[in-house]
PDB file of N, CA and C in Angstrom:
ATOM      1  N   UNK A   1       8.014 -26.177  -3.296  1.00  0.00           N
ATOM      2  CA  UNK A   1       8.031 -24.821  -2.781  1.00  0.00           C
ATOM      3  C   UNK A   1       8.105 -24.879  -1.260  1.00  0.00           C
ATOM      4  N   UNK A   2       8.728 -24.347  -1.047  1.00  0.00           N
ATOM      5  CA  UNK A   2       9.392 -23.845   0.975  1.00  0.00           C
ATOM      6  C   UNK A   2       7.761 -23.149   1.535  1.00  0.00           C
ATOM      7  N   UNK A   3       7.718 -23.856   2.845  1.00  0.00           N
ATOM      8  CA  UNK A   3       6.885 -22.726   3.682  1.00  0.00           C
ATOM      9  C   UNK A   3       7.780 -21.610   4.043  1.00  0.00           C
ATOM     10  N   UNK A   4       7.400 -20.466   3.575  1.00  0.00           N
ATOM     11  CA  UNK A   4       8.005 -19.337   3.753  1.00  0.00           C
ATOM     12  C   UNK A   4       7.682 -19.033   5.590  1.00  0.00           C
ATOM     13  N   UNK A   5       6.992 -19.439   5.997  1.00  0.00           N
ATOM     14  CA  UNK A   5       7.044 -19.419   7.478  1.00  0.00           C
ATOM     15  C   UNK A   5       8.173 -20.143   8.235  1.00  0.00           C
ATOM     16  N   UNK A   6       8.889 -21.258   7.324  1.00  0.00           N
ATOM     17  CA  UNK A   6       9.864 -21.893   8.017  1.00  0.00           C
ATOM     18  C   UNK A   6      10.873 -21.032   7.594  1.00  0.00           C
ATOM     19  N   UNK A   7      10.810 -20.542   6.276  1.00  0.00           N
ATOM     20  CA  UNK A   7      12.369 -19.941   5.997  1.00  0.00           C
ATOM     21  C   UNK A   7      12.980 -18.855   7.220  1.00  0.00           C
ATOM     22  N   UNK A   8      14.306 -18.459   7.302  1.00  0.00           N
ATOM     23  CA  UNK A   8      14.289 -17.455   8.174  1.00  0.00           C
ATOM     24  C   UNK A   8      14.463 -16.581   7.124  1.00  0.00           C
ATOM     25  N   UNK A   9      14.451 -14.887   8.159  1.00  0.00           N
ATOM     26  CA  UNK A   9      14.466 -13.916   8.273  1.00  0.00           C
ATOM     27  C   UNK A   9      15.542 -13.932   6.559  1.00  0.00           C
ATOM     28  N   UNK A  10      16.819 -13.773   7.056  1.00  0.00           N
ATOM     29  CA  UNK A  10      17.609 -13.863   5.960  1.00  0.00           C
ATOM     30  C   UNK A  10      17.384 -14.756   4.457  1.00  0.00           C
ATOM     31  N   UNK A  11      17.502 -15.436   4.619  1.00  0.00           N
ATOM     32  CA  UNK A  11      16.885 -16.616   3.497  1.00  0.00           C
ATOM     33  C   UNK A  11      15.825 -15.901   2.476  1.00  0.00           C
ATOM     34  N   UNK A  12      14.766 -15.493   3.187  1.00  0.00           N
ATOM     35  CA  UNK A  12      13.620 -14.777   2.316  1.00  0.00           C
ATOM     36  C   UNK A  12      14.424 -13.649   1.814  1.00  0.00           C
ATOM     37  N   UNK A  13      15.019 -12.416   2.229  1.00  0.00           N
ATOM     38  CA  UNK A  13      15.814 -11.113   1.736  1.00  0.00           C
ATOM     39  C   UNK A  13      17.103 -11.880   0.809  1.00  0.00           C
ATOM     40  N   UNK A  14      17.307 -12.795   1.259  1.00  0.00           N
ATOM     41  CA  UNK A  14      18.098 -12.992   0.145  1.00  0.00           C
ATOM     42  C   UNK A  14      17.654 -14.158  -1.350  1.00  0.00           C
ATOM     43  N   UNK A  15      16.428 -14.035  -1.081  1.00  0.00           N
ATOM     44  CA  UNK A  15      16.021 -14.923  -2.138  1.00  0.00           C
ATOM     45  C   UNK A  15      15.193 -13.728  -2.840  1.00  0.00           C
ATOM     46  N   UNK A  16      14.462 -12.824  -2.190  1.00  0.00           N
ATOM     47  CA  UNK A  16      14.125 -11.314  -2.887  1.00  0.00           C
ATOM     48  C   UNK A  16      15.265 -10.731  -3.967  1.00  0.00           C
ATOM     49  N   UNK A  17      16.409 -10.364  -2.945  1.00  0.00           N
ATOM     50  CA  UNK A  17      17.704 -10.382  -3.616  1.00  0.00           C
ATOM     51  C   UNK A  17      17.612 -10.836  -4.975  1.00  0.00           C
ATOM     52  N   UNK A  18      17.618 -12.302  -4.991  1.00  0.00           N
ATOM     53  CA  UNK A  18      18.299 -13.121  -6.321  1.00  0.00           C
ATOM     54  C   UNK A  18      17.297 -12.975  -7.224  1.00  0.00           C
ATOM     55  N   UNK A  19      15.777 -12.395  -6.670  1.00  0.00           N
ATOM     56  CA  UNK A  19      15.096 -12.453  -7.933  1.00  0.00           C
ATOM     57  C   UNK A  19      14.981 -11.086  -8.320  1.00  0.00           C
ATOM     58  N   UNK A  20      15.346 -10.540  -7.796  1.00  0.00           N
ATOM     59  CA  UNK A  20      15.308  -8.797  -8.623  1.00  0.00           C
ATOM     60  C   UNK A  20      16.645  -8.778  -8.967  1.00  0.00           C
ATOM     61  N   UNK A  21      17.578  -9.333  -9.250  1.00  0.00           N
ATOM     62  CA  UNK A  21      18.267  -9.230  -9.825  1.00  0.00           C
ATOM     63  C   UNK A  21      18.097 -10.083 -11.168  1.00  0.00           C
ATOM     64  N   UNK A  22      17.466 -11.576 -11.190  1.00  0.00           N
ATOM     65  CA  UNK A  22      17.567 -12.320 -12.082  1.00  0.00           C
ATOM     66  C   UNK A  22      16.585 -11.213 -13.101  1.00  0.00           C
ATOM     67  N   UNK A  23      15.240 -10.375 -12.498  1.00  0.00           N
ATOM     68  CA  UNK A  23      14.844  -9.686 -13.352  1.00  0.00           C
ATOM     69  C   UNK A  23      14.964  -8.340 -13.866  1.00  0.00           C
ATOM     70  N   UNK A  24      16.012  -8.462 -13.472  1.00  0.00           N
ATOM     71  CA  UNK A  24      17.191  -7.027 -13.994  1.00  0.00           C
ATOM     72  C   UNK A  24      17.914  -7.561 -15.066  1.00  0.00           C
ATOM     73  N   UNK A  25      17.853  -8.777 -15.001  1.00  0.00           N
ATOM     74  CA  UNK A  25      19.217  -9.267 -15.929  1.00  0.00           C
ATOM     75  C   UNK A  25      17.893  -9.819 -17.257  1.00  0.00           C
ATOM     76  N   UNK A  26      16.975  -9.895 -16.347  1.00  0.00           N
ATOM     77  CA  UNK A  26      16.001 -10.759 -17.938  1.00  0.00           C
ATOM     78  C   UNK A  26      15.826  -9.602 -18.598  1.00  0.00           C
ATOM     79  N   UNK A  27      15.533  -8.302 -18.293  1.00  0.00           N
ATOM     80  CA  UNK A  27      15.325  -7.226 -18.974  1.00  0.00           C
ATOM     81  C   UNK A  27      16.392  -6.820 -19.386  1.00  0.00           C
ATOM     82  N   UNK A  28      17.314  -7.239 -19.235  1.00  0.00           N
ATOM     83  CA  UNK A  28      18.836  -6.518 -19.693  1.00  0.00           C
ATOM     84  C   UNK A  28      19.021  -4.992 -19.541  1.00  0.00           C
ATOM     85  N   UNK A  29      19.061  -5.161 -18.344  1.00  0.00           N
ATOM     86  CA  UNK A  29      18.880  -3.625 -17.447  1.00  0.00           C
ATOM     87  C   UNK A  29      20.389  -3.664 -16.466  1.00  0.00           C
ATOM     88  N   UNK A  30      21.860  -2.511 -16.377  1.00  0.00           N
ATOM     89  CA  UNK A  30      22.521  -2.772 -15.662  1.00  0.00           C
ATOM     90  C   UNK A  30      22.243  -2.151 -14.316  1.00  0.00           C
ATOM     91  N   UNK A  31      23.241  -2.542 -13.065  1.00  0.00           N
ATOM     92  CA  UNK A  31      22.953  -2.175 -12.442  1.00  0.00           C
ATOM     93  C   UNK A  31      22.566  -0.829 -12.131  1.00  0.00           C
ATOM     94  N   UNK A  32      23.380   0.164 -12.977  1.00  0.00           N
ATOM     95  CA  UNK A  32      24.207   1.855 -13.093  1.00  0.00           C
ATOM     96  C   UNK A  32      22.569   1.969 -13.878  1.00  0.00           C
ATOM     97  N   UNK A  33      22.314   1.859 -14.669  1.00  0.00           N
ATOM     98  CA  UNK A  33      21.087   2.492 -15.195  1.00  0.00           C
ATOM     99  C   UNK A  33      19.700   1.937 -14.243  1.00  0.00           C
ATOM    100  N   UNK A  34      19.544   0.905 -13.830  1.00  0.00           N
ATOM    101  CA  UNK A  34      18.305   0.548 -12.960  1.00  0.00           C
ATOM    102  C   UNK A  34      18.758   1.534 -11.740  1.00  0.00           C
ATOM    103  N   UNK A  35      19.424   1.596 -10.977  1.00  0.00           N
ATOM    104  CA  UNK A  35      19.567   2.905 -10.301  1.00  0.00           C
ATOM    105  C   UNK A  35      19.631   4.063 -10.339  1.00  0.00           C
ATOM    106  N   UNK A  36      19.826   4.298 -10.913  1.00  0.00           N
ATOM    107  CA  UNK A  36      19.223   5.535 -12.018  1.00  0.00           C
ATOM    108  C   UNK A  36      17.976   5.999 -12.161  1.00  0.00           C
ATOM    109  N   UNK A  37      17.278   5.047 -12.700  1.00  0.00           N
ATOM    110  CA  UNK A  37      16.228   5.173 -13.298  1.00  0.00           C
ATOM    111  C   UNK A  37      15.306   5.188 -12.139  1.00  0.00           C
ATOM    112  N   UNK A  38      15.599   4.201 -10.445  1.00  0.00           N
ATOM    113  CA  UNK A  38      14.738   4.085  -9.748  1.00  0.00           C
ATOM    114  C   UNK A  38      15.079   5.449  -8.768  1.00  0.00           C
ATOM    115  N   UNK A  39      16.187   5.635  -9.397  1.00  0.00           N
ATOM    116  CA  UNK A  39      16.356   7.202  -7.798  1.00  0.00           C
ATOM    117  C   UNK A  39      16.826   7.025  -6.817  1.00  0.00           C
ATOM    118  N   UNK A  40      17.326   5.626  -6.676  1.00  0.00           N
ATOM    119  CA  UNK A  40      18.395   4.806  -6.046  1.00  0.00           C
ATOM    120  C   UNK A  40      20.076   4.895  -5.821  1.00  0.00           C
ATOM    121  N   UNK A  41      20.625   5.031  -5.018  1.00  0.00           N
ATOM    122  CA  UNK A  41      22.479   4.877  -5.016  1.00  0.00           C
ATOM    123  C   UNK A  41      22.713   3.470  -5.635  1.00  0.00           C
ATOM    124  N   UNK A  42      23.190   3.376  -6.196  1.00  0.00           N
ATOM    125  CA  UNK A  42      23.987   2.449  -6.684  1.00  0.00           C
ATOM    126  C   UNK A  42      24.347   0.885  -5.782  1.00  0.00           C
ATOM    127  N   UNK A  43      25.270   1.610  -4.756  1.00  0.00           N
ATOM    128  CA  UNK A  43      25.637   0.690  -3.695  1.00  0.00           C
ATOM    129  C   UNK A  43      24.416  -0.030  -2.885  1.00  0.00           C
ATOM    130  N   UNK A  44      23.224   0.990  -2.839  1.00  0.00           N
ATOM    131  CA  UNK A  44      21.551   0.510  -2.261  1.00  0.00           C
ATOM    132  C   UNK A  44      20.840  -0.575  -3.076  1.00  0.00           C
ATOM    133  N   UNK A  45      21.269  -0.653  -4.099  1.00  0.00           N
ATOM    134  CA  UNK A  45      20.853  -1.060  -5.223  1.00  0.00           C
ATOM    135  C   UNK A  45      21.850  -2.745  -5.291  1.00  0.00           C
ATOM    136  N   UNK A  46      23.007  -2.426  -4.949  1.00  0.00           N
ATOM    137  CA  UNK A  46      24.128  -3.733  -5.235  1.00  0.00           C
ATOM    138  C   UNK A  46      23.482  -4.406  -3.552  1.00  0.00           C
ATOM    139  N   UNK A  47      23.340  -4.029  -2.668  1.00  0.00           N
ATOM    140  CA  UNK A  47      22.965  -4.422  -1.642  1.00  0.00           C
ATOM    141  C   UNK A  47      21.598  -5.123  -1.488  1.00  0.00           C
ATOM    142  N   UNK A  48      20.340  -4.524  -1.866  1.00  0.00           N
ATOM    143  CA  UNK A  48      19.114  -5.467  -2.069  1.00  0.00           C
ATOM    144  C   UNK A  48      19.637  -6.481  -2.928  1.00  0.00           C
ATOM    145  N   UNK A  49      20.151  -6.631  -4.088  1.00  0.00           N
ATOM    146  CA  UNK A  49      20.505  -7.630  -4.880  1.00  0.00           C
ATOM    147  C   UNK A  49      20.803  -8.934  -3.678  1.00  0.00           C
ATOM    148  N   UNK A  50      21.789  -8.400  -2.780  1.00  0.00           N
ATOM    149  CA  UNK A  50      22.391  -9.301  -1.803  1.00  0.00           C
ATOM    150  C   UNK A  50      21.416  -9.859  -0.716  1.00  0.00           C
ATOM    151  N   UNK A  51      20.224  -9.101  -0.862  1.00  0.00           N
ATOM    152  CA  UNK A  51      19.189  -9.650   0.378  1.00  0.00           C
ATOM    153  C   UNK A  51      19.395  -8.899   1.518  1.00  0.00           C
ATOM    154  N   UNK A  52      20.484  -7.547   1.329  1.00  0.00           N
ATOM    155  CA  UNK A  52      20.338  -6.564   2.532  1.00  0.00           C
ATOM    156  C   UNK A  52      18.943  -5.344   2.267  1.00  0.00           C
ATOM    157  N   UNK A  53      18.129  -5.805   2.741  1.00  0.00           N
ATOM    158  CA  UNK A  53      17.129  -4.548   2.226  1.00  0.00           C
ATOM    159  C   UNK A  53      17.124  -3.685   3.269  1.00  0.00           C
ATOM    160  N   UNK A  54      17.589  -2.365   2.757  1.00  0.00           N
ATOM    161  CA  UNK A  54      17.461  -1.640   4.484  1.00  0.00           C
ATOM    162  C   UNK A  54      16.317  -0.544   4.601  1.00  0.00           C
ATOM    163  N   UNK A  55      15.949  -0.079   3.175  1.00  0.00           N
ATOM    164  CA  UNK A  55      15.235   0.833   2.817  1.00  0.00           C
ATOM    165  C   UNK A  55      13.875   0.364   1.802  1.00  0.00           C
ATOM    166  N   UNK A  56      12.634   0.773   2.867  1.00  0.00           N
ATOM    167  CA  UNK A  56      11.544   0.125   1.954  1.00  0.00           C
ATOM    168  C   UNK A  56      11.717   0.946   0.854  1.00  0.00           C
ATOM    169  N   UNK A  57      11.102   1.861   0.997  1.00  0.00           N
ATOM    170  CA  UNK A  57      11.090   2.840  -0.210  1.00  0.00           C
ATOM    171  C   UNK A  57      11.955   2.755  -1.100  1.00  0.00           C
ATOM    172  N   UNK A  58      13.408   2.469  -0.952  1.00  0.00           N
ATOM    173  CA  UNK A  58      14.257   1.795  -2.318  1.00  0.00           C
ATOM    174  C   UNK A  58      13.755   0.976  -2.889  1.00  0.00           C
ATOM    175  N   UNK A  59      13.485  -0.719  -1.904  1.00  0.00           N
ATOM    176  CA  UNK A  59      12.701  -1.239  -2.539  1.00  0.00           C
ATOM    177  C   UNK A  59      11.539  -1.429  -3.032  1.00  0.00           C
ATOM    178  N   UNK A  60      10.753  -0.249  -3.016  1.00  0.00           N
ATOM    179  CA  UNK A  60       9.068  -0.004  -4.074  1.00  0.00           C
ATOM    180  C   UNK A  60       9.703   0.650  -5.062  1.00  0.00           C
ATOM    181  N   UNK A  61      10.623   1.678  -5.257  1.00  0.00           N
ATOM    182  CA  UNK A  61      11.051   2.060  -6.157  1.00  0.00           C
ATOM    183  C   UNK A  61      11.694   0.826  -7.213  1.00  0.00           C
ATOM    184  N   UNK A  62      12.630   0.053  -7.074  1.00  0.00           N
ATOM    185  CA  UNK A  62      13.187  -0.487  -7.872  1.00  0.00           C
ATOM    186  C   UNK A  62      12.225  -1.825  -8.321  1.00  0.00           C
ATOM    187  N   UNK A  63      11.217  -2.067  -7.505  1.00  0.00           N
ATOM    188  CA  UNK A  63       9.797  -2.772  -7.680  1.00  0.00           C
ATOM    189  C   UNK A  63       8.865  -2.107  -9.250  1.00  0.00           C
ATOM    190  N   UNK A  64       9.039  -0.957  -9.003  1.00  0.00           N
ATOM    191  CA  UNK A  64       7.845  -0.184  -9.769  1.00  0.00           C
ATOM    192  C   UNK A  64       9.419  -0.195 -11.295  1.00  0.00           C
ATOM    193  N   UNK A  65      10.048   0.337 -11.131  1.00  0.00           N
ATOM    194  CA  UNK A  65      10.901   0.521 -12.416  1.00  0.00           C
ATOM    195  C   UNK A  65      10.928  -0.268 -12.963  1.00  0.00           C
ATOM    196  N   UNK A  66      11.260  -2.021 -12.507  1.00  0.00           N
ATOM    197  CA  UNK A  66      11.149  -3.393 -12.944  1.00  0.00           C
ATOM    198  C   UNK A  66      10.014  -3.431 -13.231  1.00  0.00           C
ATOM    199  N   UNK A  67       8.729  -3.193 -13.370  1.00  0.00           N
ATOM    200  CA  UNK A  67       7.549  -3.618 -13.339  1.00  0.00           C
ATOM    201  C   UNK A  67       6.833  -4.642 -12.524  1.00  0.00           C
ATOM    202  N   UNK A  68       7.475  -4.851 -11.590  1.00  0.00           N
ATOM    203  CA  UNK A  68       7.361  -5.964 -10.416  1.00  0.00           C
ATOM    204  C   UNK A  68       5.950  -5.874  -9.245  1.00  0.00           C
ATOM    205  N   UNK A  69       5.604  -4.380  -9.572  1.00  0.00           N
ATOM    206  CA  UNK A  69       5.026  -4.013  -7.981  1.00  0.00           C
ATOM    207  C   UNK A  69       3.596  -4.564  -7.761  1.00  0.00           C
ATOM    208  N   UNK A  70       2.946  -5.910  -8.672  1.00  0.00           N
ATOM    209  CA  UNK A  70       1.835  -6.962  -8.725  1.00  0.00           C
ATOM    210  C   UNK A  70       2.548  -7.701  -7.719  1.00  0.00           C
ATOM    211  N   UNK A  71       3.512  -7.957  -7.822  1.00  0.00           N
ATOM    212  CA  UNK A  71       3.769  -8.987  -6.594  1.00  0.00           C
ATOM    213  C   UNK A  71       3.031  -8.446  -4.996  1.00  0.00           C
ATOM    214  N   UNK A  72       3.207  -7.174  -4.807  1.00  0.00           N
ATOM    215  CA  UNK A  72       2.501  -6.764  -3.551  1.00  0.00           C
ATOM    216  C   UNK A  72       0.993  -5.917  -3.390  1.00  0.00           C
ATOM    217  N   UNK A  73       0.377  -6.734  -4.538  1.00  0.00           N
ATOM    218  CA  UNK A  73      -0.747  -6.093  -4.862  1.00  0.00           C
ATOM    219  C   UNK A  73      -1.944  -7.083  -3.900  1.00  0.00           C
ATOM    220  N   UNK A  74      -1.424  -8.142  -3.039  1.00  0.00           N
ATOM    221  CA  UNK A  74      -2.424  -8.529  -1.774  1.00  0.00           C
ATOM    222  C   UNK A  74      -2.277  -7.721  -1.207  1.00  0.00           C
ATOM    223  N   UNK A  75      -0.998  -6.809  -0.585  1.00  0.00           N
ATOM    224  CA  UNK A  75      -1.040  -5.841   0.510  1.00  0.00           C
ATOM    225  C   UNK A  75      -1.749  -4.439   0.300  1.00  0.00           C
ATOM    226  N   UNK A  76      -2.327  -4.107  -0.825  1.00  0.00           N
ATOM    227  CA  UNK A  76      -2.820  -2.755  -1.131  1.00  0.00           C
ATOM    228  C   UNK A  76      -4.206  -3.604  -1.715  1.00  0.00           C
ATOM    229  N   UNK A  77      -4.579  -4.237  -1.937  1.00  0.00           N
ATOM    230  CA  UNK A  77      -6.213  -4.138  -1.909  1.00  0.00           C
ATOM    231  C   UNK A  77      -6.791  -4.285  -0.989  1.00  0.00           C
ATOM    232  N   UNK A  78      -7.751  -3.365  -1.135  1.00  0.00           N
ATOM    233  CA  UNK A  78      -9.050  -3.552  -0.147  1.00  0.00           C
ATOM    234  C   UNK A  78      -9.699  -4.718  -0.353  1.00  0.00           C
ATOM    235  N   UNK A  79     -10.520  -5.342   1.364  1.00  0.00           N
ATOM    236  CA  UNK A  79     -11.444  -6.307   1.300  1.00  0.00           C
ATOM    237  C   UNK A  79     -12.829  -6.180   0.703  1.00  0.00           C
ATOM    238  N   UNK A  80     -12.808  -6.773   0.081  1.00  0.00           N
ATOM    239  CA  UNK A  80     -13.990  -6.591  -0.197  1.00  0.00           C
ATOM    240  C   UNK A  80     -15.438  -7.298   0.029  1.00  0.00           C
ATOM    241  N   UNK A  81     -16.500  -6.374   0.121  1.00  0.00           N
ATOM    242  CA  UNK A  81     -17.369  -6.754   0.829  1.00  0.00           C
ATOM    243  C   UNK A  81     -18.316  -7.859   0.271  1.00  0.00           C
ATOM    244  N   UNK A  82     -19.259  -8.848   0.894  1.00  0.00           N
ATOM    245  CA  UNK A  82     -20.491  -9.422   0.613  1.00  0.00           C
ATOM    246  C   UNK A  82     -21.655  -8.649  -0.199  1.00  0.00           C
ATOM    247  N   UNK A  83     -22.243  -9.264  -0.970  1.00  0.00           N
ATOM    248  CA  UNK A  83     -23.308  -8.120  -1.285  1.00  0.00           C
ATOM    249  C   UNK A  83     -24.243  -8.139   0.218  1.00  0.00           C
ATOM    250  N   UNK A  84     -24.535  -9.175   1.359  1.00  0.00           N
ATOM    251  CA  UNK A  84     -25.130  -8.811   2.470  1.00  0.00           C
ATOM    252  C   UNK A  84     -24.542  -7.875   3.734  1.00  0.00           C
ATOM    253  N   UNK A  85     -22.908  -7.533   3.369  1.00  0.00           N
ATOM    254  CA  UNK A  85     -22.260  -7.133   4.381  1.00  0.00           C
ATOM    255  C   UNK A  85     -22.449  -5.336   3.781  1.00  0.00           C
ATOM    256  N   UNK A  86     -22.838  -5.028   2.107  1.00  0.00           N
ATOM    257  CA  UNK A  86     -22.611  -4.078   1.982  1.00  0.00           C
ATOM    258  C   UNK A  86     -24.420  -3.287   1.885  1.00  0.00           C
ATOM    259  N   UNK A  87     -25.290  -4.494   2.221  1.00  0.00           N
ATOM    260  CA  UNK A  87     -26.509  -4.183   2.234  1.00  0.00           C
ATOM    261  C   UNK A  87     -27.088  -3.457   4.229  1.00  0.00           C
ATOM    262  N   UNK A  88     -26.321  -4.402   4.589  1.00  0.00           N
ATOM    263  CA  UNK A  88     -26.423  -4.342   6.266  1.00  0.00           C
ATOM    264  C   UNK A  88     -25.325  -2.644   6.724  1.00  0.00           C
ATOM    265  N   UNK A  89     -24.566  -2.367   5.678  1.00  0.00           N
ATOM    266  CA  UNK A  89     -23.296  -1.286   6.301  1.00  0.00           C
ATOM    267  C   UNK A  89     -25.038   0.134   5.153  1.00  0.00           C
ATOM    268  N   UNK A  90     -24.946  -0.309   4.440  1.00  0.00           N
ATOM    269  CA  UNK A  90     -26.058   0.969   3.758  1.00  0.00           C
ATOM    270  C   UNK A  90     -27.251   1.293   4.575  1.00  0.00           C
ATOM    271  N   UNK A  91     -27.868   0.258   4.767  1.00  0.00           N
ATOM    272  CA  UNK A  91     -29.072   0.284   5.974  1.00  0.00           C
ATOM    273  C   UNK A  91     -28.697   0.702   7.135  1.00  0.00           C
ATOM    274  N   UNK A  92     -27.793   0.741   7.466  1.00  0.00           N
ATOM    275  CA  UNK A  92     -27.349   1.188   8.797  1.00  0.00           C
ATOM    276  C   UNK A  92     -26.966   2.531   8.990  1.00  0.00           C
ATOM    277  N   UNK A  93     -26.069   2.893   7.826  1.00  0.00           N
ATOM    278  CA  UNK A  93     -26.114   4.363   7.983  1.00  0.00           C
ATOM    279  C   UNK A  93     -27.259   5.242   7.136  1.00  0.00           C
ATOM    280  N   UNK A  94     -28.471   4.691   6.524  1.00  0.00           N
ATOM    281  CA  UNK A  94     -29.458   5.469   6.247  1.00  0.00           C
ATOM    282  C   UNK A  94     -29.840   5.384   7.838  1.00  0.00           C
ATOM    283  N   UNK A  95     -30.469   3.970   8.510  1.00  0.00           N
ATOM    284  CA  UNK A  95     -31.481   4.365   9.614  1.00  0.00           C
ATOM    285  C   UNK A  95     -30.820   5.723  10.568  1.00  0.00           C
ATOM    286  N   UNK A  96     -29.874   5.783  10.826  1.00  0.00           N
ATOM    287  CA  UNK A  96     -29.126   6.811  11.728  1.00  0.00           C
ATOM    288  C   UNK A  96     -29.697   8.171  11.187  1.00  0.00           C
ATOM    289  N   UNK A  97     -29.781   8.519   9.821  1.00  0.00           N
ATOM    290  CA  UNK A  97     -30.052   9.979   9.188  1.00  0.00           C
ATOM    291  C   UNK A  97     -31.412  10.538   9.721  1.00  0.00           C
ATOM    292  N   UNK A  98     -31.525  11.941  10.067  1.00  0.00           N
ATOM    293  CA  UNK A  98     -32.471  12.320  10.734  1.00  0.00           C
ATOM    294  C   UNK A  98     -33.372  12.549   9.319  1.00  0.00           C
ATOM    295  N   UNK A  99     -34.431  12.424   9.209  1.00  0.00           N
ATOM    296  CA  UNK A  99     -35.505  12.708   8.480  1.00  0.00           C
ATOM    297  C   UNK A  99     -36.270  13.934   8.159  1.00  0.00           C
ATOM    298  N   UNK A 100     -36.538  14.747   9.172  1.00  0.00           N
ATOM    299  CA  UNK A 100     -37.203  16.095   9.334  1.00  0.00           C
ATOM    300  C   UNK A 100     -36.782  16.340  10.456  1.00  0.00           C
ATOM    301  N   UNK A 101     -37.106  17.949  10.571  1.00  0.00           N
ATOM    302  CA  UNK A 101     -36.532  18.356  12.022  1.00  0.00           C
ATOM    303  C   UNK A 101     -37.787  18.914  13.164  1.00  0.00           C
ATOM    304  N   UNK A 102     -37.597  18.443  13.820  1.00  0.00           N
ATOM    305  CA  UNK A 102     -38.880  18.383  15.149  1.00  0.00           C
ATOM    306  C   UNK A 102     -39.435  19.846  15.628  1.00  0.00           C
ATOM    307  N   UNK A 103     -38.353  20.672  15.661  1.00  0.00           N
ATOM    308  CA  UNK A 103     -39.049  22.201  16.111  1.00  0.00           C
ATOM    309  C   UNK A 103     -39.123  23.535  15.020  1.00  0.00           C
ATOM    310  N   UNK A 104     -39.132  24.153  15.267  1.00  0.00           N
ATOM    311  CA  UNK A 104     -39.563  26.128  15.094  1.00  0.00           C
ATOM    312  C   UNK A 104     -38.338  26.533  15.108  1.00  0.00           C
ATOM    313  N   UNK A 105     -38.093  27.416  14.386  1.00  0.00           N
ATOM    314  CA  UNK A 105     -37.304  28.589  14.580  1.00  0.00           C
ATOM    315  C   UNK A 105     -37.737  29.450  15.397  1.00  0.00           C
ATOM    316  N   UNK A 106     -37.085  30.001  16.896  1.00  0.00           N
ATOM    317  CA  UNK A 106     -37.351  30.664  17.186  1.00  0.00           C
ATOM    318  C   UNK A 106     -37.009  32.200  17.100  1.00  0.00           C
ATOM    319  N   UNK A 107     -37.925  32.970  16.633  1.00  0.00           N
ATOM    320  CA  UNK A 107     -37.602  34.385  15.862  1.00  0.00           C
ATOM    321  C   UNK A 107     -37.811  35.869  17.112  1.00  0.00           C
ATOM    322  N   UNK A 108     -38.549  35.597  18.207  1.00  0.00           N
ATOM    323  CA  UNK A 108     -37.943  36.170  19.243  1.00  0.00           C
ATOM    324  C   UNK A 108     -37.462  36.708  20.013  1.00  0.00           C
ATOM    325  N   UNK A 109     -36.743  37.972  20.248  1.00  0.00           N
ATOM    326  CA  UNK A 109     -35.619  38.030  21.180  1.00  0.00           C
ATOM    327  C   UNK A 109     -34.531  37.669  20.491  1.00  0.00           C
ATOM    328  N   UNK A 110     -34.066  38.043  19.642  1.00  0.00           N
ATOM    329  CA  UNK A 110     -33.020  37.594  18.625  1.00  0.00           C
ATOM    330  C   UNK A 110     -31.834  38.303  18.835  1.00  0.00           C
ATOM    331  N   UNK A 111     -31.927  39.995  19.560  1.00  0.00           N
ATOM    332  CA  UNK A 111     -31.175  40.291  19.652  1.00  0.00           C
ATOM    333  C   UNK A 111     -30.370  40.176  20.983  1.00  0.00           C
ATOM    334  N   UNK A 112     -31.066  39.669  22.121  1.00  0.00           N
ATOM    335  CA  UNK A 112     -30.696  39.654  23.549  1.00  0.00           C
ATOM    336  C   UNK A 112     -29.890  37.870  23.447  1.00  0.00           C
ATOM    337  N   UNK A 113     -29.538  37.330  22.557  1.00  0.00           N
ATOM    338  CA  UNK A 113     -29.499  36.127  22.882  1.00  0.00           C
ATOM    339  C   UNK A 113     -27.450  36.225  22.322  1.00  0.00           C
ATOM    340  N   UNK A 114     -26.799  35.744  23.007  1.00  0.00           N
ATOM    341  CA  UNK A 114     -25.648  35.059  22.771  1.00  0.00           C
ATOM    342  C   UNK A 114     -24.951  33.701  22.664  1.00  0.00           C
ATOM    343  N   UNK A 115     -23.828  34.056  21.921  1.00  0.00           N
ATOM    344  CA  UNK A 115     -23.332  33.168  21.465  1.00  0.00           C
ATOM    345  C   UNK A 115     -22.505  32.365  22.600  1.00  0.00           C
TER     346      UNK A 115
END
């Protein structure tokens, strides 16, 4: 397997390319109906195949229609916490909460007073 840090720019889009297509073809899905189905042009569609991706949103769409869109499921989870990191973030915003309140209502002169 390639360090994808060495590959370039192109190389990676076009190796994206070859595999959404190879799994277009494992599903026996054509091009005219996977575009279709993703809400995609056609020609947008013959083009990611090629490793031209120009449009994210085409490609989450034709991600999600394939059933593909686990592949970018590091980029949408949240970190998640320590049980000490989520003990130290709870304690912290209880100590801040005021407890009781220190004065009186003053009842007064209620009507001479503005806003």
């Amino acid at each position: 397997m390639d360090d994808v840090y060495m590959l370039a720019d192109a190389v990676i889009l076009d190796r994206i390319g070859i595999h959404l297509r190879a799994a277009r073809l494992k599903q026996n899905i054509t091009q005219q109906s996977l575009s279709e189905a993703a809400g995609v042009s056609l020609s947008s569609l013959k083009k990611i195949e090629k490793g031209e991706i120009g449009s994210f949103d085409s490609f989450l769409r034709i991600l999600r229609t394939l059933g593909k869109l686990e592949v970018l499921q590091p980029l949408v989870d949240e970190e998640q916490m320590s049980p000490s990191e989520y003990y130290k973030l709870v304690h912290s915003a209880n100590k801040h909460q005021r407890q009781r309140a220190v004065g009186r209502l003053d009842t007064t002169d209620k009507e001479e007073q503005e806003w």
